[in-house]
PDB file of N, CA and C in Angstrom:
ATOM      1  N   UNK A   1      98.116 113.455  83.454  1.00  0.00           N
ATOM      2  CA  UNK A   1      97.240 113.953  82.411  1.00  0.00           C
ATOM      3  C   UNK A   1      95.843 114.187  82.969  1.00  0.00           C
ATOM      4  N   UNK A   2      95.275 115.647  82.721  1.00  0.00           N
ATOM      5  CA  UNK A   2      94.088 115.738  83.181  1.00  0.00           C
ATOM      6  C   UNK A   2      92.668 114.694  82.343  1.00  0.00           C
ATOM      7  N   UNK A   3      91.260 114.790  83.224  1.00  0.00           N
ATOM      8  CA  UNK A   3      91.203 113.903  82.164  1.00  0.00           C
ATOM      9  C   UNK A   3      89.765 115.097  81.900  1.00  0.00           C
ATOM     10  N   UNK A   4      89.882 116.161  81.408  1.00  0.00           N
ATOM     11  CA  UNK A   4      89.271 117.346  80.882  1.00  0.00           C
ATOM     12  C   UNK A   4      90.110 118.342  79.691  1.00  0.00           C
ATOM     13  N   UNK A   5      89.512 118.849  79.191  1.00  0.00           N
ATOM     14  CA  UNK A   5      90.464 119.531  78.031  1.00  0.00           C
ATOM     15  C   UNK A   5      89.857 121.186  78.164  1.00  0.00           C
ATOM     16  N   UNK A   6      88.436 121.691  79.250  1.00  0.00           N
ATOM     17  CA  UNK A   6      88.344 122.859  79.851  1.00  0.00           C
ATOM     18  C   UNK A   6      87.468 122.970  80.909  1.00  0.00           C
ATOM     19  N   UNK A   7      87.269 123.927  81.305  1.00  0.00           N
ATOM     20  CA  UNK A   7      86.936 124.436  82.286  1.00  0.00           C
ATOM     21  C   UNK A   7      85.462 123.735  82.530  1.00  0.00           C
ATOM     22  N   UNK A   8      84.543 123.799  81.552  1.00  0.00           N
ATOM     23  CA  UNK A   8      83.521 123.113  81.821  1.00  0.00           C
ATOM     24  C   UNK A   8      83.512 121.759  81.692  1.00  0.00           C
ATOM     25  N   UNK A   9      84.580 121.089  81.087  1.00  0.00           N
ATOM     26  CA  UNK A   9      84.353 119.703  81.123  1.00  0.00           C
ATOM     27  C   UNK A   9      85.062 118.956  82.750  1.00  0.00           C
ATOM     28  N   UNK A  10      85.907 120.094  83.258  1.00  0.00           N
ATOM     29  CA  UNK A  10      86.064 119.781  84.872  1.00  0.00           C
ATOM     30  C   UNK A  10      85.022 119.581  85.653  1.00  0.00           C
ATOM     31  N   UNK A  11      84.127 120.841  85.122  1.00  0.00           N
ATOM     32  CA  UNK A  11      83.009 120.819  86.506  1.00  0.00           C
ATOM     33  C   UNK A  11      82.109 119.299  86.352  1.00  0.00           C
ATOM     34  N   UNK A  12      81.975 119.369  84.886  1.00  0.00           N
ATOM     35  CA  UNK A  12      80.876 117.905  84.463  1.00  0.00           C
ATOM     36  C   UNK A  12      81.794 116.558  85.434  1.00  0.00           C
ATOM     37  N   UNK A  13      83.321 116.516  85.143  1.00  0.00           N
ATOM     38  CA  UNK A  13      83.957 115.130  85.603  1.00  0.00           C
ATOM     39  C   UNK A  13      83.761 115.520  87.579  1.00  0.00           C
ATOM     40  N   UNK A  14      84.050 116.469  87.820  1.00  0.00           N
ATOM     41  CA  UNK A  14      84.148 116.675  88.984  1.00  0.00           C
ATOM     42  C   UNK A  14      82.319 116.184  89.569  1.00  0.00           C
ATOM     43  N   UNK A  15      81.447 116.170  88.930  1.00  0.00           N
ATOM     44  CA  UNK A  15      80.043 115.965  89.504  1.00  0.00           C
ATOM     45  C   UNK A  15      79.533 114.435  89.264  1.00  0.00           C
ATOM     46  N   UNK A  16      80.134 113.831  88.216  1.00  0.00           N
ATOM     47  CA  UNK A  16      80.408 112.646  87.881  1.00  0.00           C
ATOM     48  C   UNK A  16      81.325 111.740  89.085  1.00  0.00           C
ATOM     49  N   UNK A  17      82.358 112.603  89.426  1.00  0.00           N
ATOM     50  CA  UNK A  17      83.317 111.630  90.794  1.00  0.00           C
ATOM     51  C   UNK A  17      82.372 111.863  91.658  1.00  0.00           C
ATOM     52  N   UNK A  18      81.450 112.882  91.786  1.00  0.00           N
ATOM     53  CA  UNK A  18      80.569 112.816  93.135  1.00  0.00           C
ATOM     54  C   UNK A  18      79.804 111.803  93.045  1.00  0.00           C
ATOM     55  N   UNK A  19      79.223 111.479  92.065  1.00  0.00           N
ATOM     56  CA  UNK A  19      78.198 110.766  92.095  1.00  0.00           C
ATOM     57  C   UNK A  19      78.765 109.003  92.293  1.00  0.00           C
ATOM     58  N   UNK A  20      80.123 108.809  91.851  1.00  0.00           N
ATOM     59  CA  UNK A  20      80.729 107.540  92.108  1.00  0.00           C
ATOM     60  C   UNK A  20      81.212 107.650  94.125  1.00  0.00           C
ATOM     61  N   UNK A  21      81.554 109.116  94.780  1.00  0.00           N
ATOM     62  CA  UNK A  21      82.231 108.030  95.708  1.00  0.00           C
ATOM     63  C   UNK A  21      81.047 108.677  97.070  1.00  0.00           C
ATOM     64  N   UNK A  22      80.007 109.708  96.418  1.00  0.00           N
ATOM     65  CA  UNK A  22      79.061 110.021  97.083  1.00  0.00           C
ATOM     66  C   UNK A  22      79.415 111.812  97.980  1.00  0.00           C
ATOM     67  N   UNK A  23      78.191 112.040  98.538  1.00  0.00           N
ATOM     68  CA  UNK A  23      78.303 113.652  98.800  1.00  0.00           C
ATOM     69  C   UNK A  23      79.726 113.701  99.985  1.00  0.00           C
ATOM     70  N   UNK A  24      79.665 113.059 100.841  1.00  0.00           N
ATOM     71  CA  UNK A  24      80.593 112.818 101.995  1.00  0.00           C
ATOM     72  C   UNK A  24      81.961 113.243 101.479  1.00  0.00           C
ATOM     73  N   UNK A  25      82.513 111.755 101.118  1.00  0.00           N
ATOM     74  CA  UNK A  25      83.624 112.078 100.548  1.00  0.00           C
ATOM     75  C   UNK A  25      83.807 113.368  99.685  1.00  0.00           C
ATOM     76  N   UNK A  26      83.244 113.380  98.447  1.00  0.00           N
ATOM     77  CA  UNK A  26      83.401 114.841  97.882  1.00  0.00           C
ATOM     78  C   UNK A  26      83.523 116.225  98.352  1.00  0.00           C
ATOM     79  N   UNK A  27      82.700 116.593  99.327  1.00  0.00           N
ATOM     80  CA  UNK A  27      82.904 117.588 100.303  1.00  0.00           C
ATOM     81  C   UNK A  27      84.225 117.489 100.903  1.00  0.00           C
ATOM     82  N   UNK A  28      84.303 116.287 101.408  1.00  0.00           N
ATOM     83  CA  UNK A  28      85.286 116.353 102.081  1.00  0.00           C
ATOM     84  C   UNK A  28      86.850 116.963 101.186  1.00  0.00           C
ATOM     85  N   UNK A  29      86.974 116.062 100.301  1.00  0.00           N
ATOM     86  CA  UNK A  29      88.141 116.539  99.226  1.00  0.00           C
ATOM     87  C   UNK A  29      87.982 117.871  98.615  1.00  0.00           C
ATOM     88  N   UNK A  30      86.953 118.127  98.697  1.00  0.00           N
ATOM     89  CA  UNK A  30      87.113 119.707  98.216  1.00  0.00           C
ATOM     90  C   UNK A  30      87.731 120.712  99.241  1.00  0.00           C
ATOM     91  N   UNK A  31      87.095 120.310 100.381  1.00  0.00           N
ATOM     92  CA  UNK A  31      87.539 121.196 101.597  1.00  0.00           C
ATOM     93  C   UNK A  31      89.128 121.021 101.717  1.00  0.00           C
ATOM     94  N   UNK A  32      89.906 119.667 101.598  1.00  0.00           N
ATOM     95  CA  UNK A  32      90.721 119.369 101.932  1.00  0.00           C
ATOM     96  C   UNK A  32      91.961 120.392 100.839  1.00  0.00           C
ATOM     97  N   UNK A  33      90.862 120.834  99.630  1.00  0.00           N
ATOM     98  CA  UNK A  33      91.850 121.387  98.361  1.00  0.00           C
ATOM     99  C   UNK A  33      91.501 122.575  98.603  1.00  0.00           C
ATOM    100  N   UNK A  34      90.879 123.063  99.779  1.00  0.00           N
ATOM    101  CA  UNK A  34      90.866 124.744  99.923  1.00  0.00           C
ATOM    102  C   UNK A  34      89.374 125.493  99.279  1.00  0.00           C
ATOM    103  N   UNK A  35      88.536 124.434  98.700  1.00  0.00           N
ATOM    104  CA  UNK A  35      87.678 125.066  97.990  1.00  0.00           C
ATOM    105  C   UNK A  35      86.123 124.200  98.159  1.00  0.00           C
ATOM    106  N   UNK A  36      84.754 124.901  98.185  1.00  0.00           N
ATOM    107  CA  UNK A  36      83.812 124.626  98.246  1.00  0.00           C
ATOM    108  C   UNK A  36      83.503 124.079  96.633  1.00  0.00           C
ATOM    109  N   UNK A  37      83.469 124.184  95.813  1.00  0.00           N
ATOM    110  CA  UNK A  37      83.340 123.927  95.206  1.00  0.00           C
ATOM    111  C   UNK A  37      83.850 123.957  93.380  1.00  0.00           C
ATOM    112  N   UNK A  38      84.310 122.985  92.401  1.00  0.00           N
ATOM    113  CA  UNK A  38      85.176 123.244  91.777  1.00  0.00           C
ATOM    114  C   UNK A  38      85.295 124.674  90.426  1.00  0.00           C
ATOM    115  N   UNK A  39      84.225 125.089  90.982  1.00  0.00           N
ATOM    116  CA  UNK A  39      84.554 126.310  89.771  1.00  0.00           C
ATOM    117  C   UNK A  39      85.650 127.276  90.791  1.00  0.00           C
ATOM    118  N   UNK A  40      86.230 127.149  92.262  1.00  0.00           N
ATOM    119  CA  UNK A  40      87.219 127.972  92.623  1.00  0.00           C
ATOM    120  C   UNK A  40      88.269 127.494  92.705  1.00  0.00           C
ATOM    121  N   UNK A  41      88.526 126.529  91.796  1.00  0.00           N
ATOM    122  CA  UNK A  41      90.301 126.023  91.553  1.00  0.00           C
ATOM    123  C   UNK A  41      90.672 127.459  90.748  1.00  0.00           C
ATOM    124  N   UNK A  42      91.979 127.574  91.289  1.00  0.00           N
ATOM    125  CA  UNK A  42      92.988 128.743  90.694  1.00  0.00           C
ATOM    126  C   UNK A  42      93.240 128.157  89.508  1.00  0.00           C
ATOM    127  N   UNK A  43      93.769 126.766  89.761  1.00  0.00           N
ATOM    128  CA  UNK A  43      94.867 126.121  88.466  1.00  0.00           C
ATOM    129  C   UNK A  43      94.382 124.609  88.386  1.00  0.00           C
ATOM    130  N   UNK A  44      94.901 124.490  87.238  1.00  0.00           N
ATOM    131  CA  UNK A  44      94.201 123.351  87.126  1.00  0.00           C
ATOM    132  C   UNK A  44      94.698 121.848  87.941  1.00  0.00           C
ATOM    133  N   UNK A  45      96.339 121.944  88.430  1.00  0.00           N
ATOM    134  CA  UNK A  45      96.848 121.470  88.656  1.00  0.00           C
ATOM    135  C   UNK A  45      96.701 121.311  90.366  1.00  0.00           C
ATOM    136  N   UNK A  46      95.760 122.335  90.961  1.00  0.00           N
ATOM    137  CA  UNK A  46      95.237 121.999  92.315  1.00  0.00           C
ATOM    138  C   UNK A  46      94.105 120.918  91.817  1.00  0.00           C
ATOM    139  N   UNK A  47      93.441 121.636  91.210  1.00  0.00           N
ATOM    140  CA  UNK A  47      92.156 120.662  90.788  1.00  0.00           C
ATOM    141  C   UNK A  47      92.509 119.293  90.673  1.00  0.00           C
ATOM    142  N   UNK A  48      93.464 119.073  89.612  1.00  0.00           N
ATOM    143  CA  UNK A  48      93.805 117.680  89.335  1.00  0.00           C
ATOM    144  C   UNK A  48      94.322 116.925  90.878  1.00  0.00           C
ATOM    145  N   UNK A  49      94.869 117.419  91.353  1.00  0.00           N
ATOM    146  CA  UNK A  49      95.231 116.620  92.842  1.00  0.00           C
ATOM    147  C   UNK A  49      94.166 116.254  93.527  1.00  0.00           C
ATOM    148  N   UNK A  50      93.126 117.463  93.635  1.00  0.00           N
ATOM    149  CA  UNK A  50      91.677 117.286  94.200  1.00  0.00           C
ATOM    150  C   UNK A  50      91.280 116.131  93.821  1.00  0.00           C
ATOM    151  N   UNK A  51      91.046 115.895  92.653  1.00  0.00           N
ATOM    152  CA  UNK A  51      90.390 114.786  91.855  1.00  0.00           C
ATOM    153  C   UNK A  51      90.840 114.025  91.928  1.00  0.00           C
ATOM    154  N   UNK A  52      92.495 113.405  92.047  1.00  0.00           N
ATOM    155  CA  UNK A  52      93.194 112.553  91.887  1.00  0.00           C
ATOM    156  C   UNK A  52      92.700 111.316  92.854  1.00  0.00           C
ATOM    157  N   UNK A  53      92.497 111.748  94.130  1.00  0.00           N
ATOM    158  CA  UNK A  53      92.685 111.221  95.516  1.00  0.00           C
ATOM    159  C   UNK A  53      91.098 110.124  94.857  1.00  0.00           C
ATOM    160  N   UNK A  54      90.071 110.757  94.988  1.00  0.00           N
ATOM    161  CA  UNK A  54      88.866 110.295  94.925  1.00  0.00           C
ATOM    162  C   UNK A  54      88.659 109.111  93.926  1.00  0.00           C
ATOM    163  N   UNK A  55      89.151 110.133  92.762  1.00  0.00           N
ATOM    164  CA  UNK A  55      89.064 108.870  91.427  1.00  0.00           C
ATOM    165  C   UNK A  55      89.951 107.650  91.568  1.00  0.00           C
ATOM    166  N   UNK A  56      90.820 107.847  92.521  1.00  0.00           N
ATOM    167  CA  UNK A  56      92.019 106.424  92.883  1.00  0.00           C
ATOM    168  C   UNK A  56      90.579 105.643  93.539  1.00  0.00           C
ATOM    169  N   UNK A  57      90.356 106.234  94.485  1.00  0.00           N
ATOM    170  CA  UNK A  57      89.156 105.339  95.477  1.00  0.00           C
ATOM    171  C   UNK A  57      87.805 104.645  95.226  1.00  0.00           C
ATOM    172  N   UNK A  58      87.321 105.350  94.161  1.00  0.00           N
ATOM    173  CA  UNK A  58      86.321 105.400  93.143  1.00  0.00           C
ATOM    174  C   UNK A  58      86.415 103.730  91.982  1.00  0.00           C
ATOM    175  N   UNK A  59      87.591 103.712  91.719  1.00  0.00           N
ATOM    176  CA  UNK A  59      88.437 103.003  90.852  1.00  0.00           C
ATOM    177  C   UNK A  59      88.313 101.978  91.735  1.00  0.00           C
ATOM    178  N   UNK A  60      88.678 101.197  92.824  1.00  0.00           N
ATOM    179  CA  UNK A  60      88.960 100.115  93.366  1.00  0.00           C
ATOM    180  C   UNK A  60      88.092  99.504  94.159  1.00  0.00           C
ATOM    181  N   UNK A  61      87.674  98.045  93.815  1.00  0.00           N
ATOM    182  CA  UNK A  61      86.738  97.065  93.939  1.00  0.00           C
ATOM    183  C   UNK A  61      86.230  97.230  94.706  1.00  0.00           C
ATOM    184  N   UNK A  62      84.955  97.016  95.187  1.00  0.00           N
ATOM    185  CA  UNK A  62      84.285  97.432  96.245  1.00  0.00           C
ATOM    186  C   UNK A  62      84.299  96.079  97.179  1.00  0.00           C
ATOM    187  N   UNK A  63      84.337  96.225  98.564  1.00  0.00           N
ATOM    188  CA  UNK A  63      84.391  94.930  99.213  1.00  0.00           C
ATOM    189  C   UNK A  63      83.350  94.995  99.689  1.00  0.00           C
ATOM    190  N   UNK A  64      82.903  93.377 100.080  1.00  0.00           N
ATOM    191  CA  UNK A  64      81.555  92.992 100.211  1.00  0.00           C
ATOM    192  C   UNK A  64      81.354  92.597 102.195  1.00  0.00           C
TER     193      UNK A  64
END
């Protein structure tokens, strides 16, 4: 389940995961999904994979 219902509420969550796992990573996963940045997802279902990876990482405890 995505966790957006359109197009602009992707770009808002997608700038929101940046800001949790930082510029690095984010670049990086975008590149890795073919795209500079998320207004050039075809489908939404690339996007969601894009996102998937980060928000798993984002999500889990930070070690000290």
């Amino acid at each position: 389940m995505k966790p957006w219902k359109n197009f602009g509420e992707m770009r808002r969550v997608f700038e929101q995961m940046r800001e949790k796992v930082g510029e690095t990573r984010y670049l990086e996963e975008l590149e890795l999904a073919g795209v500079q940045n998320p207004g050039q997802f075809q489908s939404a279902s690339k996007a969601l994979a894009c996102y998937s990876r980060p928000a798993r990482i984002s999500a889990q405890p930070e070690v000290a």
